[in-house]
Protein backbone atom coordinates (compact mmCIF):
# COMPACT_ATOMS: atom_id res chain seq x y z
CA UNK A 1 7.04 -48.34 53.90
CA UNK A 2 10.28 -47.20 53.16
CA UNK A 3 12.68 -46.31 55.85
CA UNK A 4 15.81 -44.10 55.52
CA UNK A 5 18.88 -45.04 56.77
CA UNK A 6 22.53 -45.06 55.93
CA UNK A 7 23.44 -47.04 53.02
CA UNK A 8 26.66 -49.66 53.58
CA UNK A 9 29.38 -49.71 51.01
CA UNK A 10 28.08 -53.25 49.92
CA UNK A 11 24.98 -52.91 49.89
CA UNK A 12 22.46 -53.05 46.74
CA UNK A 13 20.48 -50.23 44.97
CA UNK A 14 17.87 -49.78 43.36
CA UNK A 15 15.70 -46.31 43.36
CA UNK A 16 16.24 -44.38 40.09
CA UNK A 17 16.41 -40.72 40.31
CA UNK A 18 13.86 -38.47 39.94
CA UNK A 19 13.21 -36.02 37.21
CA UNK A 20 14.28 -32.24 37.49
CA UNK A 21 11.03 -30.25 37.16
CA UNK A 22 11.71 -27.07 35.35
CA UNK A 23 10.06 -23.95 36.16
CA UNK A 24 9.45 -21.66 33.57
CA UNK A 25 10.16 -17.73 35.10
CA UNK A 26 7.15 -16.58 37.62
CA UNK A 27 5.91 -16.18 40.73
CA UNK A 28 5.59 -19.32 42.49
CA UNK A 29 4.28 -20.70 46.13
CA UNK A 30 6.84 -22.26 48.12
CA UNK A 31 7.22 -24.82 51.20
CA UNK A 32 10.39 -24.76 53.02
CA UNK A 33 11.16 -28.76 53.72
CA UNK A 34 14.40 -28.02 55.50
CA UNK A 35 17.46 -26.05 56.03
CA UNK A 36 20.72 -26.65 57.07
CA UNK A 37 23.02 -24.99 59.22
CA UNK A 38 26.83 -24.29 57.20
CA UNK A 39 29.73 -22.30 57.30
CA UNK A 40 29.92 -20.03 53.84
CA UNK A 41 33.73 -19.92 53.15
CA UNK A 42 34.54 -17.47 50.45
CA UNK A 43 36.75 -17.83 47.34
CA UNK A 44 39.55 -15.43 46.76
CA UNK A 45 37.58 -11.91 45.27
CA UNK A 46 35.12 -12.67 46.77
CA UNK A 47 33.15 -9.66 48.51
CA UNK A 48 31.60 -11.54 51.17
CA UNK A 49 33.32 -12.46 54.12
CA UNK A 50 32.80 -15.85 56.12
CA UNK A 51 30.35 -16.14 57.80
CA UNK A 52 26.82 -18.57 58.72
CA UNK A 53 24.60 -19.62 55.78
CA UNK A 54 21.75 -21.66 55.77
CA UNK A 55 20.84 -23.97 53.35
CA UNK A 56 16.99 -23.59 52.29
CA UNK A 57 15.54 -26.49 50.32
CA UNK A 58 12.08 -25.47 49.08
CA UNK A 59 9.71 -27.41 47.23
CA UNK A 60 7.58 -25.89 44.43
CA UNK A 61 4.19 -28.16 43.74
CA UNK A 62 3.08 -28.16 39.93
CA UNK A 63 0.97 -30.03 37.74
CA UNK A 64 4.36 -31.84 35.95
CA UNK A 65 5.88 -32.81 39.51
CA UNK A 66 7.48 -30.56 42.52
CA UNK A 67 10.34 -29.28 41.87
CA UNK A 68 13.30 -28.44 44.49
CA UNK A 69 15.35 -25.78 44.75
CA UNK A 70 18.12 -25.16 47.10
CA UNK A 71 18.66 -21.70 48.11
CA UNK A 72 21.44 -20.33 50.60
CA UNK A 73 20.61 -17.38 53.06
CA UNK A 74 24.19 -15.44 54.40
CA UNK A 75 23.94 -14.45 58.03
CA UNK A 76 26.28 -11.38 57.02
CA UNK A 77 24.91 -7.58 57.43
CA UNK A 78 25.46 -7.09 53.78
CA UNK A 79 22.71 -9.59 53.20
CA UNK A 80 20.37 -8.32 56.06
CA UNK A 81 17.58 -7.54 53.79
CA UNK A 82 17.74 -10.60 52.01
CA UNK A 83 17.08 -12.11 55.50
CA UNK A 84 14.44 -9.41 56.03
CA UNK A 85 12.67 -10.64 52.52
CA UNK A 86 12.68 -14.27 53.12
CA UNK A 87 11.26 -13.59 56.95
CA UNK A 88 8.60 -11.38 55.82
CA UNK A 89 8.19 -14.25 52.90
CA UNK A 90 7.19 -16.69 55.27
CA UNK A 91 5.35 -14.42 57.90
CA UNK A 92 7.86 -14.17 60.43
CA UNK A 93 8.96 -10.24 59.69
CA UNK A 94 6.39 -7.50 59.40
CA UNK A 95 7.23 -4.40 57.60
CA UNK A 96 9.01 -1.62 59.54
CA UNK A 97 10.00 -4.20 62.86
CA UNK A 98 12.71 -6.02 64.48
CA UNK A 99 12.51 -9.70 64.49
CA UNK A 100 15.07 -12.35 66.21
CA UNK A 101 15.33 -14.77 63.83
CA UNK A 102 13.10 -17.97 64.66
CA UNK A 103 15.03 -21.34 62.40
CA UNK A 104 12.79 -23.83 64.45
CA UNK A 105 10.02 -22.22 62.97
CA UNK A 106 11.09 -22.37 58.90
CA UNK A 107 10.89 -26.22 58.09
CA UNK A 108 7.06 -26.48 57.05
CA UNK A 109 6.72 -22.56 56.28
CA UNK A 110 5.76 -21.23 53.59
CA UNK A 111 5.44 -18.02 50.64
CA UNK A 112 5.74 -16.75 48.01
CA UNK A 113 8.59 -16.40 45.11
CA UNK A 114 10.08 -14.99 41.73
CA UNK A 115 11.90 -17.58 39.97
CA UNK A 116 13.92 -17.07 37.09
CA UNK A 117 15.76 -20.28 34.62
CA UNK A 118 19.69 -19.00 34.68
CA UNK A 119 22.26 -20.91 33.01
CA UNK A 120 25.26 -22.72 35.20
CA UNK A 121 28.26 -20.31 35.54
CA UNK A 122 30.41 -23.22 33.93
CA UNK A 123 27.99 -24.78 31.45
CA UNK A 124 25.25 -22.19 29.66
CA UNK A 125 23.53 -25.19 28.14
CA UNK A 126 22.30 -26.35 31.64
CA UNK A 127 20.16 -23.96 33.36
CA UNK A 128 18.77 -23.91 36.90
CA UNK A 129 15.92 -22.94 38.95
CA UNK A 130 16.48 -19.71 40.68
CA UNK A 131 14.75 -17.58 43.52
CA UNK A 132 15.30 -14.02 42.41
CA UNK A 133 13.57 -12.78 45.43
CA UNK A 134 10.60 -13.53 48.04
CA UNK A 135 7.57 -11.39 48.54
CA UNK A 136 6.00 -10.25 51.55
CA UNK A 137 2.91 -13.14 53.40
CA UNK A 138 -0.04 -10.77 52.47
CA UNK A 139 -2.06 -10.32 55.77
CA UNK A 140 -5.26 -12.08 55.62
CA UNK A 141 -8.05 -9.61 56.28
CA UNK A 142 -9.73 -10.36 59.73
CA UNK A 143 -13.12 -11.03 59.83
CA UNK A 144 -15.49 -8.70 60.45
CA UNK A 145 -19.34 -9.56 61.79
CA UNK A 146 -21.61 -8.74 58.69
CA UNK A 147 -19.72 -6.79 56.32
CA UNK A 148 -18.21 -8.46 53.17
C-alpha cells in the first residue's frame, strides 16, 4: 500500500507521471475530489477584486482514463451565480432559494458539466480542459405506489 507523506530533499523517486486525458467538448459527469481554500489576488486590469476562491479539483471517469480538472470558484458577488450554478450542480441549491453555502459537504459530490478544449493564453498549441458551466442535479422522480 502506498502511503503519502512528505518527500525529503534526499530522498529517491520513482513514480512516473500520469497521462493527461483529453476530453473532447461535451457534457460530462463530474466528482468533486477536493477543494481548497485560497486567496484570489488580482493582476493589474483586472475587474475582479480580491477576494476568497476555492480551488475545485474534479475528476471526469472515461473509458481512456479520468481526467482532472482544476476549476476555481470566486466568493465575489459578481460571480454569485456562478456559485449558484455549481451548488445547484451538485444538489445543494434549488432553483428560486437561498442556500448558505455548505464546503464540508463538496469533496465526494457530484454533477454534471459542459466542457470545452481551449488553448493556453500563452501557448495556443497546448490546450486545456475547461468547465464552461454546470447544470442543474435533475430531481429524481419520487416513487409512487403502482403507477410507472
Amino acid at each position: 500500500m502506498y502511503e503519502e507523506r512528505e518527500l525529503q530533499w534526499d530522498d529517491v523517486i520513482e513514480k512516473e507521471g500520469g497521462e493527461f486525458v483529453t476530453l473532447q467538448e461535451g457534457d460530462y459527469a463530474f466528482m468533486v475530489e477536493s477543494f481548497e481554500r485560497g486567496r484570489f489576488t488580482p493582476k493589474e486590469g483586472n475587474k475582479l477584486p480580491a477576494c476568497n476562491m476555492a480551488t475545485l479539483k474534479l475528476r471526469i471517469d472515461t473509458p481512456e482514463g479520468a481526467a482532472y480538472i482544476n476549476h476555481q470558484l470566486y466568493l465575489h458577488t459578481k460571480m454569485e451565480s456562478r456559485l449558484s450554478e455549481f451548488f445547484a450542480s451538485i444538489g445543494q441549491k434549488k432553483k428560486g432559494e437561498a442556500l448558505k453555502m455548505n464546503w464540508n459537504a463538496v469533496p465526494g459530490s457530484t454533477g454534471r458539466a459542459h466542457i470545452t478544449l481551449d488553448p493556453d493564453k500563452t501557448d495556443p498549441n497546448k490546450k486545456f480542459n475547461h468547465i464552461k458551466n454546470f447544470y442543474p442535479k435533475e430531481d429524481k422522480p419520487k416513487f409512487k405506489a403502482g403507477a410507472f
